[in-house]
Protein backbone atom coordinates (compact mmCIF):
# COMPACT_ATOMS: atom_id res chain seq x y z
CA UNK A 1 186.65 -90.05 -95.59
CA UNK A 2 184.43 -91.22 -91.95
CA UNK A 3 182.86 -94.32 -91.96
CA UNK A 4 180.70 -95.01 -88.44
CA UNK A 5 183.16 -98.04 -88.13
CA UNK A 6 185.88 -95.12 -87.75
CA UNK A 7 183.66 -92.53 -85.84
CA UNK A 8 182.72 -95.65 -82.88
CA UNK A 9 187.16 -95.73 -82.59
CA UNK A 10 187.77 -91.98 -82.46
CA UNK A 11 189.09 -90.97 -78.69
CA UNK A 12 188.81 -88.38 -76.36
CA UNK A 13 192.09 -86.37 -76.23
CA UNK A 14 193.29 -83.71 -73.51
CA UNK A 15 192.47 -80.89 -76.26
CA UNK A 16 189.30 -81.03 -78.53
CA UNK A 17 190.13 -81.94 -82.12
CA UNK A 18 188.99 -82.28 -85.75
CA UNK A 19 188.62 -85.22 -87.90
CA UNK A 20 187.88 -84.52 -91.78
CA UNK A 21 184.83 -86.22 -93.73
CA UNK A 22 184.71 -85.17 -97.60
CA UNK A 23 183.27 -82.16 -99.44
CA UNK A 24 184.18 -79.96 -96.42
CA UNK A 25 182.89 -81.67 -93.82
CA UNK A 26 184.53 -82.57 -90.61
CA UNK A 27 183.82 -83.66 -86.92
CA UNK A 28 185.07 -82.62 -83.69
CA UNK A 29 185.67 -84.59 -80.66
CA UNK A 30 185.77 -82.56 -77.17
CA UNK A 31 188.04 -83.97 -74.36
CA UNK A 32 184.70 -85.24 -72.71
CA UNK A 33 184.89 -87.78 -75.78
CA UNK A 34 181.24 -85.75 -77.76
CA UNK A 35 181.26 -86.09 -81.69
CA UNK A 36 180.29 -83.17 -83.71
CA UNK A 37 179.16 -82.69 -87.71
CA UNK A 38 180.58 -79.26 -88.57
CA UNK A 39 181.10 -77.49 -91.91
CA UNK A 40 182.93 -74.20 -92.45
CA UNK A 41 182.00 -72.03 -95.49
CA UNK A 42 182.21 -68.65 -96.31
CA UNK A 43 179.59 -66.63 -97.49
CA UNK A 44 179.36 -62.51 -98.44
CA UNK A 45 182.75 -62.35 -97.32
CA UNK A 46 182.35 -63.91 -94.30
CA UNK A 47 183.72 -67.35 -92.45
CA UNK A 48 180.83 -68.83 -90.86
CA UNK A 49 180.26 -72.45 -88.92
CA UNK A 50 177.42 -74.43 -89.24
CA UNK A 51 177.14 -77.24 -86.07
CA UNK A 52 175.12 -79.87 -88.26
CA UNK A 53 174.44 -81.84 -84.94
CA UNK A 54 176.24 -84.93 -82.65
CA UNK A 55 176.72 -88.13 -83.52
CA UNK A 56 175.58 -91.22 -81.90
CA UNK A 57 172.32 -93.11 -80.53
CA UNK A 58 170.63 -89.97 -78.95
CA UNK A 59 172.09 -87.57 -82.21
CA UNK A 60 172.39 -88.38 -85.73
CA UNK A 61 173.94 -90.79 -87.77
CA UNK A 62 176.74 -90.00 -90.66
CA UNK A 63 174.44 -90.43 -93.78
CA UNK A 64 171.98 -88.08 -91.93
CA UNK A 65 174.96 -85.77 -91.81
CA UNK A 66 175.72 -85.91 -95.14
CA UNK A 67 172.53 -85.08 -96.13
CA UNK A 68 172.07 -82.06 -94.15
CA UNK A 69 175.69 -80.65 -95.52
CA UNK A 70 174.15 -81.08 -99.18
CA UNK A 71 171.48 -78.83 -97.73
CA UNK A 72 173.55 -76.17 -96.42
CA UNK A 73 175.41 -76.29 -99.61
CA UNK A 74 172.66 -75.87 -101.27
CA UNK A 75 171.97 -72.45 -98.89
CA UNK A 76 175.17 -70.85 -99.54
CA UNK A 77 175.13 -71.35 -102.67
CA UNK A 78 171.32 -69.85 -102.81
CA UNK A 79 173.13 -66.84 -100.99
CA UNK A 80 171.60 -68.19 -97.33
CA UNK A 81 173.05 -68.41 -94.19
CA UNK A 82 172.81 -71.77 -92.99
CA UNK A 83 174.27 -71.51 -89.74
CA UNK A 84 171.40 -68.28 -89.34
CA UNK A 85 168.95 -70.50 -90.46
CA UNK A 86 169.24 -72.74 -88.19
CA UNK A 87 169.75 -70.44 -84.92
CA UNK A 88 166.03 -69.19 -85.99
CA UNK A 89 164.31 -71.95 -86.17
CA UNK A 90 165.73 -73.34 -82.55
CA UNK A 91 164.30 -69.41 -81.44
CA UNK A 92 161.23 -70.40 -83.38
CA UNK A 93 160.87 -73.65 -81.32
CA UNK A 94 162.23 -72.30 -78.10
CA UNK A 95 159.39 -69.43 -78.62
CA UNK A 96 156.34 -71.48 -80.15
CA UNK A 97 152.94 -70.92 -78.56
CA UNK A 98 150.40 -73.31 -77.50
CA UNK A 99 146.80 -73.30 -79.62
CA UNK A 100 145.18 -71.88 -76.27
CA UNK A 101 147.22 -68.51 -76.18
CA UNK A 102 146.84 -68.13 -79.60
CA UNK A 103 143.33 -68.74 -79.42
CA UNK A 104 142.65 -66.15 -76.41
CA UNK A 105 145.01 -63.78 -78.42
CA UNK A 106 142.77 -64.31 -81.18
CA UNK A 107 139.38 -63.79 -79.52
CA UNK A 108 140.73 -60.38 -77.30
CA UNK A 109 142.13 -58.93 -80.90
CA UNK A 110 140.49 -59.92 -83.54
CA UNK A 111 137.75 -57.57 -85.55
CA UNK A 112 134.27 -59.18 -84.90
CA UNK A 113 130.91 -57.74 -83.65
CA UNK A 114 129.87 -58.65 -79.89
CA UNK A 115 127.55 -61.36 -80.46
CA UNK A 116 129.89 -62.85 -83.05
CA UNK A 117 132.84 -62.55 -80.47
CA UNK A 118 130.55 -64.36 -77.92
CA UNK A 119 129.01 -66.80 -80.10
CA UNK A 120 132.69 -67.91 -81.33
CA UNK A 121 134.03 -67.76 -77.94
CA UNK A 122 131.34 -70.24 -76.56
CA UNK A 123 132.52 -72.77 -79.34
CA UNK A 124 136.13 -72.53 -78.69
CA UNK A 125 135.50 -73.02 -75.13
CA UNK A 126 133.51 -75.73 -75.41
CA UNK A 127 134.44 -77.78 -78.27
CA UNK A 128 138.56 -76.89 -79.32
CA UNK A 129 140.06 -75.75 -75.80
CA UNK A 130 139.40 -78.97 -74.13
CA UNK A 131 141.45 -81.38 -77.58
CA UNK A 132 143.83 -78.00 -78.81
CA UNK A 133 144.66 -75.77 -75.59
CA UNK A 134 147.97 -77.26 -74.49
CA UNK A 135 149.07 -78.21 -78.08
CA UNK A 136 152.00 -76.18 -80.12
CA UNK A 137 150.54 -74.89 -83.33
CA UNK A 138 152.67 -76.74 -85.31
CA UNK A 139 151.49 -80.82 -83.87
CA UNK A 140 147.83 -79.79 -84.64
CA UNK A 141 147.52 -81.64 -88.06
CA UNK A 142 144.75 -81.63 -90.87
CA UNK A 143 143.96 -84.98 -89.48
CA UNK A 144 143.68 -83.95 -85.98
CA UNK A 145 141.22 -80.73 -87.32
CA UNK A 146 138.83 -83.50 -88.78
CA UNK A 147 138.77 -85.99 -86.29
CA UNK A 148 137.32 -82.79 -84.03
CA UNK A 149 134.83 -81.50 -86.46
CA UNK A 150 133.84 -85.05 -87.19
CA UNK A 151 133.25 -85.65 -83.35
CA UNK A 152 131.16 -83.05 -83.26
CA UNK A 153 128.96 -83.71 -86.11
CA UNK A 154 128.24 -86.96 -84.45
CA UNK A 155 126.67 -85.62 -81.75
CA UNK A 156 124.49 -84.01 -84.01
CA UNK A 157 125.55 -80.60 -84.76
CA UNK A 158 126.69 -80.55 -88.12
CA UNK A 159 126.22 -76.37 -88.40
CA UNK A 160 128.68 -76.21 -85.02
CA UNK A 161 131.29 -78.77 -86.58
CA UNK A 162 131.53 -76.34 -89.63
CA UNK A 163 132.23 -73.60 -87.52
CA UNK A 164 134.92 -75.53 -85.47
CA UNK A 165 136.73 -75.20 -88.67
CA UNK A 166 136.25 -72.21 -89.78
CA UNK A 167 137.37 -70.93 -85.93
CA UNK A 168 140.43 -73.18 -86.18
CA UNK A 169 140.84 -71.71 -89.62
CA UNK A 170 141.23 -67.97 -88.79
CA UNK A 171 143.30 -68.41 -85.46
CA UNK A 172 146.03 -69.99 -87.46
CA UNK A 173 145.63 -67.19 -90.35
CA UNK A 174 145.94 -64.92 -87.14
CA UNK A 175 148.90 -66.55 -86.13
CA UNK A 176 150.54 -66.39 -89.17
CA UNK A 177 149.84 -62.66 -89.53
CA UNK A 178 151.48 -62.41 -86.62
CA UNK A 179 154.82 -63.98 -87.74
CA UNK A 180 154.16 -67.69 -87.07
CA UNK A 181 155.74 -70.28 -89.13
CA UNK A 182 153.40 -72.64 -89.47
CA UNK A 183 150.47 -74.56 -92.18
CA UNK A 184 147.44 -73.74 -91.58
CA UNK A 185 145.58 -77.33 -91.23
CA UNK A 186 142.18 -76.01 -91.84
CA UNK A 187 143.33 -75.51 -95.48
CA UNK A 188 143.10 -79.64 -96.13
CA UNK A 189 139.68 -79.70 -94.55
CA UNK A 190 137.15 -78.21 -96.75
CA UNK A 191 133.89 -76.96 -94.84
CA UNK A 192 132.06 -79.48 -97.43
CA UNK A 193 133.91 -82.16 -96.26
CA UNK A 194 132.11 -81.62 -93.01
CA UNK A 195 128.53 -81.06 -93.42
CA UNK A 196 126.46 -79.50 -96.31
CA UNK A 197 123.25 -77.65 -96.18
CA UNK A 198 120.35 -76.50 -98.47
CA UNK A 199 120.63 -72.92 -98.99
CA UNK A 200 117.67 -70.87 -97.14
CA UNK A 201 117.45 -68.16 -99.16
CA UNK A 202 113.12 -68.33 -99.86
CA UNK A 203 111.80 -64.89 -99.62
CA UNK A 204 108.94 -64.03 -97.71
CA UNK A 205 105.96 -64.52 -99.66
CA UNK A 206 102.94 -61.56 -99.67
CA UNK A 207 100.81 -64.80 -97.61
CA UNK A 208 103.00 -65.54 -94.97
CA UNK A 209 103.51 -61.98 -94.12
CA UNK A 210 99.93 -61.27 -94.09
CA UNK A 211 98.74 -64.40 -92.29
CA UNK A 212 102.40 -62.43 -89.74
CA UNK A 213 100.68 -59.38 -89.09
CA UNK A 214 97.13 -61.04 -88.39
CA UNK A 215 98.55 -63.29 -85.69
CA UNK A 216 100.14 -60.19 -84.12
CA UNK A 217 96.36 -58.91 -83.41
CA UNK A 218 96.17 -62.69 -81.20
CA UNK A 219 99.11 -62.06 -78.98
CA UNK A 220 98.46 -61.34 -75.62
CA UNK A 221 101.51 -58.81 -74.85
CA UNK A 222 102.19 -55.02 -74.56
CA UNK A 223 100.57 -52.62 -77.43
CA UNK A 224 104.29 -51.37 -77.71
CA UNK A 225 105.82 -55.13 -78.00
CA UNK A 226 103.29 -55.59 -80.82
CA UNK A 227 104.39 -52.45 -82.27
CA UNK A 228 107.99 -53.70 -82.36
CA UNK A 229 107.26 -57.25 -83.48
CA UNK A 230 105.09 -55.42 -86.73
CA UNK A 231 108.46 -52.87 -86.78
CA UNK A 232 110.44 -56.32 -87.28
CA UNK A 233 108.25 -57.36 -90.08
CA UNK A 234 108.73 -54.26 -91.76
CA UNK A 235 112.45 -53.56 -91.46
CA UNK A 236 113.55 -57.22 -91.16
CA UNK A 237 116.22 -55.59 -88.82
CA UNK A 238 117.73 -57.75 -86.03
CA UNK A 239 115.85 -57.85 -82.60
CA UNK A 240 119.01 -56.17 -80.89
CA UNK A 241 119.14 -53.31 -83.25
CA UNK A 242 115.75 -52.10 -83.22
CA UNK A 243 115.89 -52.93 -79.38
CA UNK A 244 118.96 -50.55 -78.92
CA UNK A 245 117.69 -47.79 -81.18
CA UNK A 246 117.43 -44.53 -80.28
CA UNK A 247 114.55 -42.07 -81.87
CA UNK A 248 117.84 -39.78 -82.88
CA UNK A 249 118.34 -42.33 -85.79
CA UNK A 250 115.25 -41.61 -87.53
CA UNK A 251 115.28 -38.91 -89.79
CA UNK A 252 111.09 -38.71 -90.72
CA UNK A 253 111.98 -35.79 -93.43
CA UNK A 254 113.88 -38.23 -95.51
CA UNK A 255 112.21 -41.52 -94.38
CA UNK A 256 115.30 -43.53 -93.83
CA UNK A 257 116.55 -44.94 -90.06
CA UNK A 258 120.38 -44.81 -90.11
CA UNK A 259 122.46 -47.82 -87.56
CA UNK A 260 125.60 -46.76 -86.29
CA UNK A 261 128.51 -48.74 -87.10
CA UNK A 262 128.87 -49.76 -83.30
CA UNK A 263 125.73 -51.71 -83.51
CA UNK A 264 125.95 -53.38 -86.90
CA UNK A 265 127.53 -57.28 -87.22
CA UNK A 266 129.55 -55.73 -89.92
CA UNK A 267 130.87 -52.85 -88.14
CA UNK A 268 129.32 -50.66 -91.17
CA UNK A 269 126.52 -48.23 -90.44
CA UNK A 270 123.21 -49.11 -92.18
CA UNK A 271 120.66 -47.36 -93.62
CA UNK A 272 117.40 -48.35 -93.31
CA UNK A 273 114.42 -46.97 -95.74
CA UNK A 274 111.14 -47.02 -94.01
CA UNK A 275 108.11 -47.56 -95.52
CA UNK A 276 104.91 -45.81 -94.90
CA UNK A 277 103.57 -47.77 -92.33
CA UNK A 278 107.32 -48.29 -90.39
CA UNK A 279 107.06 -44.30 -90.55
CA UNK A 280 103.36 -44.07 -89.00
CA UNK A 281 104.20 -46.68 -86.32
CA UNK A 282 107.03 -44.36 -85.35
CA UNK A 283 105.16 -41.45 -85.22
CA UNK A 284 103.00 -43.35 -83.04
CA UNK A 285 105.48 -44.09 -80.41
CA UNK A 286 107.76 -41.49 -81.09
CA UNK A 287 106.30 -38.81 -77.83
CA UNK A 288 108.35 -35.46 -78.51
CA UNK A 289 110.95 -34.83 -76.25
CA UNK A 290 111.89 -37.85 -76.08
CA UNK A 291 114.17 -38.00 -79.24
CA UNK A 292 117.62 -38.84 -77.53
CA UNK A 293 115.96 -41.66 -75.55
CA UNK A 294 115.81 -45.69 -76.60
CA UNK A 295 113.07 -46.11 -78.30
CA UNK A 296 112.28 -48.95 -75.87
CA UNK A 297 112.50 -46.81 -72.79
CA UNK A 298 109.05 -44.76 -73.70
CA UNK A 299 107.56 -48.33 -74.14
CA UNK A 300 106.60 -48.04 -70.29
CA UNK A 301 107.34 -51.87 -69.05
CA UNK A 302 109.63 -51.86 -66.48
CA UNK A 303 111.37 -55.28 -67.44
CA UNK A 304 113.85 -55.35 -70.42
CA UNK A 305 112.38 -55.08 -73.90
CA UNK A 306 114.50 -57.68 -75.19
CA UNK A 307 113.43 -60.57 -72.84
CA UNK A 308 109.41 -59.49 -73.84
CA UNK A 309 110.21 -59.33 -77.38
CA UNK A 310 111.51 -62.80 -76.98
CA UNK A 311 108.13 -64.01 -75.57
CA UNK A 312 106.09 -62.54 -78.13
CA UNK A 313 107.80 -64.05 -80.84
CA UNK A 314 107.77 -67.54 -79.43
CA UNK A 315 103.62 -66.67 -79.06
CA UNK A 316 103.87 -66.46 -82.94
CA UNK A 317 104.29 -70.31 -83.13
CA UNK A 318 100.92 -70.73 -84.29
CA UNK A 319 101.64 -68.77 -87.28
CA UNK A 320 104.17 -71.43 -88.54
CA UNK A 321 101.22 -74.16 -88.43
CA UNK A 322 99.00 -71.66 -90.27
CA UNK A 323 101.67 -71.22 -93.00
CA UNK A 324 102.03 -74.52 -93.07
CA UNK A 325 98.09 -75.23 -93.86
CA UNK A 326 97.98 -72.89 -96.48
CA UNK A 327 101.12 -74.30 -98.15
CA UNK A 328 103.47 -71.37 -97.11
CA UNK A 329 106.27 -73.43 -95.25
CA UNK A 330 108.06 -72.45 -92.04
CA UNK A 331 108.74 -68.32 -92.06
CA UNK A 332 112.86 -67.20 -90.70
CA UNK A 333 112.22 -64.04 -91.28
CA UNK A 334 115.63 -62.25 -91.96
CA UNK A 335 116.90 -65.83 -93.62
CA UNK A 336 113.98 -65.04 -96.23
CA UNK A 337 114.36 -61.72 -96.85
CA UNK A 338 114.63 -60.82 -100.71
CA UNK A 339 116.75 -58.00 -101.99
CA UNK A 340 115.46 -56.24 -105.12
């Protein structure tokens, strides 16, 4: 049996040789005077080698070695190769990807709508890129994650340090899809660990859209941006869908305004019902002929509907303070939206 006392006195030779330990191990010593932990086993009728590492100051020392035998013994006996083992993890290392090229990967391939894409994008560049980029997946610890979201909480964006998490959170489920062997950290930092918020989930009530669709009548802007911003009320569809629609999506027989898929968050098409007055508005601004048209191109202003529907809405303002006098609180619109 090796003791170090025995390994520090072993010399270099002309022709590499063997020394034996106990329970099958044994070292080798190469003419250039390098000791080597080996162990020879056989295993589904094969001879195999397993090079448990060198010994010495920059290698490992002979209880280390002992202990890593009992874990290969362990292996074969579990019906694992050991030696194979071992070769893939050093590919798995030699191979490992930074946070940053996972993180790209994850953006360019990952199923998300547009304005989720760029919303998420904007965070990662921002806020993870510049602590994560140059980082291998597996040094980025639960600690690490927290520190980040916790930073930027302080600044005072609580909502943005929950979704630093989340982002972090999916990248390394994407990376694990994708045949990674690594923890996820996000899974030891719970988003209520973070920041927590009071649920906004107060409908509308038959006040604040009335007092809604009297302040429309104040707002100096085009008939057809009124039109829209009364549309919104209505629908309680985003700005960018009823923007992008096309008069080919309303079917007046039936009463119901069908999305496409390719314009939904969800990537699901969506069905709007319209009500009587959504269906005379369209009528309204619906000229014939003009079916496979935007709806926003007959609206005859020649700068982009989105940019005036934005205007109009912040000329609402008013209407918050007048909700506010008559006890109705502050209106989000699609936030307060009921289902029934």
């Amino acid at each position: 049996m090796l003791t170090d006392t025995a390994l520090r006195n072993l010399k270099p030779k002309s022709l590499t040789y063997k020394v034996s330990d106990r329970d099958g191990m044994y070292v080798t010593v190469s003419p250039a005077g390098t000791i080597t932990f080996r162990y020879d086993y056989r295993l589904h009728g094969r001879r195999e080698t397993l090079t448990i590492g060198r010994y010495g100051a920059l290698g490992i020392s002979l209880a280390l070695a002992r202990e890593k035998l009992l874990d290969a013994k362990k292996a074969v006996m579990a019906g694992r190769s050991p030696a194979l083992e071992k070769q893939r993890e050093k590919r798995r290392l030699t191979a490992a990807k930074n946070f940053g090229d996972l993180a790209l990967k994850w953006l360019a391939d990952a199923k998300m709508a547009d304005s989720t894409r760029a919303m998420r994008k904007h965070v990662v560049d921002r806020d993870i890129l510049p602590v994560f980029q140059n980082r291998l997946l597996n040094e980025i610890t639960a600690d690490d994650l927290r520190a980040l979201c916790n930073r930027v909480k302080a600044r005072g964006a609580p909502a943005t340090a929950v979704h630093v998490r989340d982002i972090v959170k999916q990248i390394y489920a994407f990376a694990i899809l994708h045949g990674e062997k690594v923890d996820n950290p996000a899974n030891d930092v719970a988003a209520a660990s973070i920041a927590t918020f009071v649920p906004k989930d107060r409908a509308l009530s038959p006040t604040e859209i009335r007092l809604a669709f009297h302040q429309l009548e104040s707002i100096a802007t085009y008939p057809t941006i009124r039109l829209a911003l009364r549309m919104v009320l209505l629908t309680l569809v985003r700005k960018s869908e009823l923007i992008e629609a096309t008069w080919s999506e309303i079917d007046f027989e039936n009463a119901t305004w069908t999305i496409p898929k390719q314009r939904m968050k969800g990537r699901n098409p969506h069905v709007v019902y319209l009500s009587r007055q959504a269906l005379d508005m369209h009528n309204c601004a619906g000229p014939a002929g003009l079916q496979h048209l935007p709806i926003h191109v007959v609206t005859q202003t020649k700068k982009p509907a989105g940019n005036w529907c934005l205007r109009a809405c912040k000329r609402l303002n008013p209407l918050q303070a007048a909700c506010a006098k008559a006890g109705a609180g502050r209106i989000r619109a699609r936030r307060g939206a009921a289902s029934r």
